[in-house]
Structure formats: C-alpha cells, structure tokens
Protein backbone atom coordinates (compact mmCIF):
# COMPACT_ATOMS: atom_id res chain seq x y z
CA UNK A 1 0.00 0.00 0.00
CA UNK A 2 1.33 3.15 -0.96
CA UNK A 3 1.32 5.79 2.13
CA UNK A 4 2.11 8.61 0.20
CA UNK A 5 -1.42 10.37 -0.44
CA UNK A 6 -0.08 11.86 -3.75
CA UNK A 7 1.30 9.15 -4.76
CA UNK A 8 -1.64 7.14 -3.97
CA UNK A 9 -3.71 10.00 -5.84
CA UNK A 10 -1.84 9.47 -9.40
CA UNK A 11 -2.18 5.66 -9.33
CA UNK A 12 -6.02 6.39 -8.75
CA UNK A 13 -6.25 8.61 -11.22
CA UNK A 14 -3.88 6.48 -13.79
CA UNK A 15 -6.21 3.95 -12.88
CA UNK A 16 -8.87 5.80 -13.97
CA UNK A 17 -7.45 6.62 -17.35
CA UNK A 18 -6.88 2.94 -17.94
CA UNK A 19 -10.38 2.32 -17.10
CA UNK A 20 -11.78 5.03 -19.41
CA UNK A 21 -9.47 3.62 -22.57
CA UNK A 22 -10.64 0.06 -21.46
CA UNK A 23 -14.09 0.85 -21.84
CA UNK A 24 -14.27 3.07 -25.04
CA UNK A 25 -12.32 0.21 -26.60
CA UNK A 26 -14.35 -2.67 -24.93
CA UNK A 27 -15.12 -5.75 -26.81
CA UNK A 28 -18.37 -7.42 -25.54
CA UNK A 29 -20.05 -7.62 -22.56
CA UNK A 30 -17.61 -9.52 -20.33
CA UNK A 31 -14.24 -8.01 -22.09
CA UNK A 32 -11.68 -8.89 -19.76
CA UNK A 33 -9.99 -5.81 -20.10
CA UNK A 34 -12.56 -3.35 -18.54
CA UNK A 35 -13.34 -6.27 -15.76
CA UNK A 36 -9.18 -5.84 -14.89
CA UNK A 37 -9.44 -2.00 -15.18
CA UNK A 38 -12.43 -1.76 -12.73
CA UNK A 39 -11.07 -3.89 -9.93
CA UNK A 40 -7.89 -1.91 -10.60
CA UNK A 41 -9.61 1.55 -10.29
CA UNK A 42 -11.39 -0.04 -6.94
CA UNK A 43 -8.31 -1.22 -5.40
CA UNK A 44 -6.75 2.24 -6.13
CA UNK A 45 -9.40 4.45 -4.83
CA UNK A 46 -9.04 1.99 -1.67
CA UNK A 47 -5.40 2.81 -1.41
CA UNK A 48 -5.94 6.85 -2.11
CA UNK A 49 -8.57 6.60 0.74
CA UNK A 50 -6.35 4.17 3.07
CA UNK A 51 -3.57 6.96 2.50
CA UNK A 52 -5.32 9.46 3.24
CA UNK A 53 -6.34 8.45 6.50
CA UNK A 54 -2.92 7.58 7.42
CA UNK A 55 -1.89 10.84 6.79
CA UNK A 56 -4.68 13.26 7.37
CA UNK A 57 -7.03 11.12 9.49
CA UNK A 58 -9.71 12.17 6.47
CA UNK A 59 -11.43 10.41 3.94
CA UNK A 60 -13.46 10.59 1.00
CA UNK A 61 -17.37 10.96 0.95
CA UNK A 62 -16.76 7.41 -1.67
CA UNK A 63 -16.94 4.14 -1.37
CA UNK A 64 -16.38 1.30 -3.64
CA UNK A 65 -19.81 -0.99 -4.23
CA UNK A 66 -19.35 -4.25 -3.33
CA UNK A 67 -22.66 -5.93 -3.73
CA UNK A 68 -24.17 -8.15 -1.97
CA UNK A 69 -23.23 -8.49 1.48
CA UNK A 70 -22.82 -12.36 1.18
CA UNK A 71 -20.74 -12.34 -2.35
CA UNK A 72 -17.20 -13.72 -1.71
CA UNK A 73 -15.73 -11.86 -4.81
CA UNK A 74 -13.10 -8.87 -3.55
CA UNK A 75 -14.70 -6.49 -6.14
CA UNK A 76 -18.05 -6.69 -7.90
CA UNK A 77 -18.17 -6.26 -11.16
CA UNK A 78 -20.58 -3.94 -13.40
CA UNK A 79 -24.25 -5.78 -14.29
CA UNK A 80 -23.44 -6.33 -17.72
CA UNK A 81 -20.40 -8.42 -16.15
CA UNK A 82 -21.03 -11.65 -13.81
CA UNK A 83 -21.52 -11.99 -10.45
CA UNK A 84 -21.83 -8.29 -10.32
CA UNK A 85 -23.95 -4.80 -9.99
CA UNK A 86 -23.25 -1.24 -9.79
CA UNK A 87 -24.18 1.83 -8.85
CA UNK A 88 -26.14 4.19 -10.72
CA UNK A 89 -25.89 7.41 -8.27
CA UNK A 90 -29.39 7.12 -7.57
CA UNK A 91 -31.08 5.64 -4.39
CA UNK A 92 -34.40 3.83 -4.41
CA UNK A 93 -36.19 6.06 -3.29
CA UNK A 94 -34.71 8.70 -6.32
CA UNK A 95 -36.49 6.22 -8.53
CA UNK A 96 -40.01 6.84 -6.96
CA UNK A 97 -39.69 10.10 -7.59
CA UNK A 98 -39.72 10.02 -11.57
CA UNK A 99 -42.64 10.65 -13.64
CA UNK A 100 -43.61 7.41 -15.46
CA UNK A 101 -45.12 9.01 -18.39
CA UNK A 102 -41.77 11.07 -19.64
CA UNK A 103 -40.20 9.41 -22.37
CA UNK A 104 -36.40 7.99 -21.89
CA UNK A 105 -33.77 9.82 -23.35
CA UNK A 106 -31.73 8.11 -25.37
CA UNK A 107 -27.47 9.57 -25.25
C-alpha cells in the first residue's frame, strides 16, 4: 500500500485513465480488459482513501460498491459483467420520484 497520499492519488487517477481507454475500446459484454481496469480503479481508490487516512485522518465521501453483502468476490463487477452490480448514483427512493409518463432519453 502506498502511504504517500499523492502518490496514492496518481495511481487512482492512472487507474482511472486505464479504465476510461478500457471501456471506449471494450469488446463485448464480459471483455476482460474493462473487468481488470475496474477492480484496478477499486483497489486504487481503496489505497488513495487508506492513505489518506494515514496521513490526514480524512477520507473521501466514496466508497467502492461491493454488492451483496454475502458475495465472496473482492470487487463486484458492473451488471453487464457476472456476479456483479453497480451503482447508478441514484437511491431507491430517487427512482419513486420520476414521472412514469416522460419518455427515456436516449445519449
């Protein structure tokens, strides 16, 4: 674990540019690629958060979803990928609060 918090910032955020190239090159649903860069952005943000607590005795308002409670996996993956969910930055009760009769929007 790196202690540095800096240092543990630019792996997170290399991690995240990994990710991001991973994905906008992704090849199918289960393309091993993006599976390695998630777990490797989620082991990295747990490192940048570790470090900062070492250091600062802070944290970030973010965690990294694990799923189920019961799953044995270390990191979940996306739904599209097995064994896995994710987060959509809404909370159920965000949902109830959407009218049914507006169209989706497609991006």
């Amino acid at each position: 674990m790196t202690t540095d918090p800096r240092a543990a910032l630019n792996a997170l955020v290399a991690a995240l540019e990994r990710h991001l190239e991973a994905a906008a090159g992704r090849r199918g649903e289960n393309d091993p690629v993006v599976v390695g860069a998630y777990r490797a952005v989620a082991e990295a943000f747990e490192e940048y958060d570790d470090a900062l607590l070492d250091a600062f005795d802070e944290v970030t308002p973010l965690e990294v979803y694990r799923g189920d409670e019961d799953d044995d996996d270390e990191f979940d993956e996306p739904d599209d990928v097995e064994g896995g969910g994710s987060y959509t930055g809404m909370d159920d009760e965000d949902y109830d609060d959407l009218d049914d009769t507006e169209p989706a929007r497609s991006t």
